[in-house]
Protein backbone atom coordinates (compact mmCIF):
# COMPACT_ATOMS: atom_id res chain seq x y z
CA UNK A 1 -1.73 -25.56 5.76
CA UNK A 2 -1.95 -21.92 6.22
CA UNK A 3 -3.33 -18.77 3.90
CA UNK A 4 -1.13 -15.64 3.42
CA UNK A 5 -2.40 -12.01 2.43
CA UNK A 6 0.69 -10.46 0.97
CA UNK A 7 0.23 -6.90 0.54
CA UNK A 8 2.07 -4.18 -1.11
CA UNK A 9 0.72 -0.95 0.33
CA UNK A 10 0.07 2.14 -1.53
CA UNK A 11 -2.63 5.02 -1.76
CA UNK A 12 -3.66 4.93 -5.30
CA UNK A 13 -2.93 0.93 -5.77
CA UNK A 14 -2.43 -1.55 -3.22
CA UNK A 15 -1.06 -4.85 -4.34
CA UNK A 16 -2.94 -7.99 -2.90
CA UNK A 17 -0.86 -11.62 -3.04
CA UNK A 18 -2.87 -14.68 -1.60
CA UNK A 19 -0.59 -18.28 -1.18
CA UNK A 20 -1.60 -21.11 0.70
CA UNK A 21 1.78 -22.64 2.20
CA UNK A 22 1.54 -26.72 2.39
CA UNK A 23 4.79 -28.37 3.28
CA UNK A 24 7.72 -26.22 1.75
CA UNK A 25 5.57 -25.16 -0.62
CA UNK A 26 3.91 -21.75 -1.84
CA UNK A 27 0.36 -22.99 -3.70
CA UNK A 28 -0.85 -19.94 -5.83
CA UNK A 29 -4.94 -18.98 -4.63
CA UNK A 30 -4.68 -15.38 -6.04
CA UNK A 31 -3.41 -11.90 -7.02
CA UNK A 32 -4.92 -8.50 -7.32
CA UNK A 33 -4.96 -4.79 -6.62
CA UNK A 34 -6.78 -2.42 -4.81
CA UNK A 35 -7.45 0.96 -6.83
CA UNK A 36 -8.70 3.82 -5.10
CA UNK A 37 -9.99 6.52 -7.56
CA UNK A 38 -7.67 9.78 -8.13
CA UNK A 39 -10.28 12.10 -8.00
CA UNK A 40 -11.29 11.14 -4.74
CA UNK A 41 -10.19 12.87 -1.29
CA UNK A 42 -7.28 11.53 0.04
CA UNK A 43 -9.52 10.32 3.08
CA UNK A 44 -12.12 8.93 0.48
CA UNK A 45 -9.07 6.86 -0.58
CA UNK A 46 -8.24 5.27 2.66
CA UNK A 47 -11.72 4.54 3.54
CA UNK A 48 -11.79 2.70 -0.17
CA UNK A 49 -8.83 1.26 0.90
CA UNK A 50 -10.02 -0.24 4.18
CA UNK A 51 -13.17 -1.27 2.92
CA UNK A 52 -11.78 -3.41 -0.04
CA UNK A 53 -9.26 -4.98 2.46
CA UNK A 54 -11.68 -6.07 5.01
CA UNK A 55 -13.73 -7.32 1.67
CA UNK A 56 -10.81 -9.52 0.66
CA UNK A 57 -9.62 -10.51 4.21
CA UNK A 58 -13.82 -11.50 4.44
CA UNK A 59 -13.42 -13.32 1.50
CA UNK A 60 -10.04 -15.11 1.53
CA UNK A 61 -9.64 -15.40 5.52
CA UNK A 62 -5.97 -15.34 5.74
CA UNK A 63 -3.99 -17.01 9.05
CA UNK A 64 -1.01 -14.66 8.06
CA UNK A 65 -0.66 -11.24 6.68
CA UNK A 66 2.49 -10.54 5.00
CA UNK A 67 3.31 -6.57 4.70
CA UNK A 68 6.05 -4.62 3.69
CA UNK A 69 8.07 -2.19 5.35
CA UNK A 70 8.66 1.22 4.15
CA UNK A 71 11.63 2.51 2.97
CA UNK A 72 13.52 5.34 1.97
CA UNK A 73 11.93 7.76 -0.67
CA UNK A 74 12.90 10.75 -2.51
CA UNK A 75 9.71 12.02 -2.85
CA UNK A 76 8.81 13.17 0.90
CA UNK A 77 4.81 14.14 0.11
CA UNK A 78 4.47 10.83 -1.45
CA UNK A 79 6.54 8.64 1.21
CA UNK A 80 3.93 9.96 3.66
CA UNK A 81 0.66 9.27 1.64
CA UNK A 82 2.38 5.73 1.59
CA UNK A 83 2.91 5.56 4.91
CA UNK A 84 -0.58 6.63 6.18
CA UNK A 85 -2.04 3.92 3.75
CA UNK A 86 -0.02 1.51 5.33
CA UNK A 87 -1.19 2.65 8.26
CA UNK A 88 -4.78 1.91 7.28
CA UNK A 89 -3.43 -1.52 6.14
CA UNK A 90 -2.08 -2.14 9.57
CA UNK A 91 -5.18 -1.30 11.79
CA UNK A 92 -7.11 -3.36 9.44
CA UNK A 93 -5.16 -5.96 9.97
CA UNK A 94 -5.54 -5.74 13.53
CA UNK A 95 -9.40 -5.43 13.45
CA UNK A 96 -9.49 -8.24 11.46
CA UNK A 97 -7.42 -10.03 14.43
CA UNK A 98 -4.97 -11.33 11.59
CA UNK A 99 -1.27 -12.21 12.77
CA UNK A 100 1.56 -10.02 11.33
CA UNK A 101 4.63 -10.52 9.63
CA UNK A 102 6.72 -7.09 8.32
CA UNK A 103 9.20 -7.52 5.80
CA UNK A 104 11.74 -4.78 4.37
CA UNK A 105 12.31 -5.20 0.29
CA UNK A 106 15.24 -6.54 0.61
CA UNK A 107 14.03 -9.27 2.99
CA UNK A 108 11.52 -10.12 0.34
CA UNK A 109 14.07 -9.85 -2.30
CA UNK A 110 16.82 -12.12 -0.63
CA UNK A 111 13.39 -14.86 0.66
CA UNK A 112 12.66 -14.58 -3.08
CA UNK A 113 15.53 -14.42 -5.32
CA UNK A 114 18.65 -15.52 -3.25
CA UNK A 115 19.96 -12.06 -2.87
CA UNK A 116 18.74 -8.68 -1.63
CA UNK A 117 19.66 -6.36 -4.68
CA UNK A 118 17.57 -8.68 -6.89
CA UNK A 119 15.93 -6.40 -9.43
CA UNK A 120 11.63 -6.50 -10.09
CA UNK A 121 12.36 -9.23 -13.35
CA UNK A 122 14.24 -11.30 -11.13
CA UNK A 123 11.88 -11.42 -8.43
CA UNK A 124 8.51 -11.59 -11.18
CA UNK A 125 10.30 -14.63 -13.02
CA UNK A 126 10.87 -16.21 -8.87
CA UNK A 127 7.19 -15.61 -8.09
CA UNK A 128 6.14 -16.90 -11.73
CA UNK A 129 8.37 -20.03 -11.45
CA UNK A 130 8.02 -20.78 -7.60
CA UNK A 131 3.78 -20.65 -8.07
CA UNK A 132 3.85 -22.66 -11.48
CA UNK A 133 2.54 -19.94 -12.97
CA UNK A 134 2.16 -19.74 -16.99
CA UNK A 135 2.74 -15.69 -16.80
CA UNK A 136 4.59 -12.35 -14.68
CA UNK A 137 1.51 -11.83 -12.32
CA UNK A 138 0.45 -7.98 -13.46
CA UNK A 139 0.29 -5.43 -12.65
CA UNK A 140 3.74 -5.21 -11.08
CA UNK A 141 2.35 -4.16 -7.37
CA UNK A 142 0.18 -7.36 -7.34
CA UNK A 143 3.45 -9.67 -8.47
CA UNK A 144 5.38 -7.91 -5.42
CA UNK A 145 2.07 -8.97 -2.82
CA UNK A 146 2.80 -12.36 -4.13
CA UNK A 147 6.52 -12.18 -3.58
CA UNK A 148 5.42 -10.99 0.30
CA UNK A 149 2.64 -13.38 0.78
CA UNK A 150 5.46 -16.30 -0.57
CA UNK A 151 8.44 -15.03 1.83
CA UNK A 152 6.07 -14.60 4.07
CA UNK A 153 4.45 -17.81 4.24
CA UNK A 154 8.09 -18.93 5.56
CA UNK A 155 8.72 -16.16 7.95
CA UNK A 156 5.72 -16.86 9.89
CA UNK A 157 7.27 -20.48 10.58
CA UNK A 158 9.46 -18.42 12.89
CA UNK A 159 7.95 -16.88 16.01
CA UNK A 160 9.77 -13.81 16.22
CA UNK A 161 8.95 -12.53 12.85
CA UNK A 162 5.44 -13.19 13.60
CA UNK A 163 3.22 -9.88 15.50
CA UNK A 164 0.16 -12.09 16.72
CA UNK A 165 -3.03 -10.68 16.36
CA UNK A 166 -4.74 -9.19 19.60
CA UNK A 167 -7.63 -11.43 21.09
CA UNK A 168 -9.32 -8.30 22.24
């Protein structure tokens, strides 16, 4: 049995995922997000961020984090507030000497939903029916954690989708 942190990353919300994988299957342990307050510095957000991962990380104590890739935005100043979050994500994840496993969205899409252009009801309903779940996991960034930690949980199965954590 193994734990997976799925986590959707994000500045002002951070979804959080957490499956346990026994046998083929994804058991449901938990779901929420991470909100950072608006009216904070943008550096007061990714210290809030940090310090509410390593508080869930403490608490859950993962084998696996599942995280997902960027991609392609529109918005350029928001694409890089993104990707400096993740960032944050990423060197926690380190410090917290927790293996790795990086997924794009359509990876998590095809792992979820059979195909890669799946759209966000498609992949809720997958998460809510593949975890027995009675309801869509909300909000919508803590359903997508969920959908990482589940694809996830099978990706680190494989070695070479796996970045082990340093021993350092």
């Amino acid at each position: 049995m193994s734990r997976i942190l799925g986590i959707d990353p994000g500045f002002g919300r951070t979804g959080i995922g957490i499956v346990e994988m026994r046998g083929g299957e994804a058991i449901y342990v938990a779901h929420t997000v991470i909100e950072t307050p608006a009216e904070d510095t943008f550096s007061d957000r990714l210290v809030s961020l940090r310090d509410a991962l390593r508080r869930i990380i403490m608490e859950y104590t993962p084998d696996v984090a599942a995280v997902e890739s960027l991609f392609f935005q529109t918005n350029v100043k928001t694409a890089m507030k993104v990707s400096m979050a993740r960032g944050v994500v990423l060197l926690t994840i380190a410090e917290m000497k927790i293996d790795l496993v990086e997924l794009t969205p359509n990876q998590v899409k095809h792992g979820i939903a059979g195909w890669g252009g799946a759209d966000k009801k498609q992949v809720q309903g997958m998460v809510t029916r593949l975890l027995h779940l009675t309801a869509i996991p909300t909000p919508d960034d803590a359903a997508d954690a969920l959908a990482l930690a589940i694809v996830g949980g099978f990706a680190a199965r494989s070695p070479q989708y796996v970045t082990p954590s340093t021993t350092t």
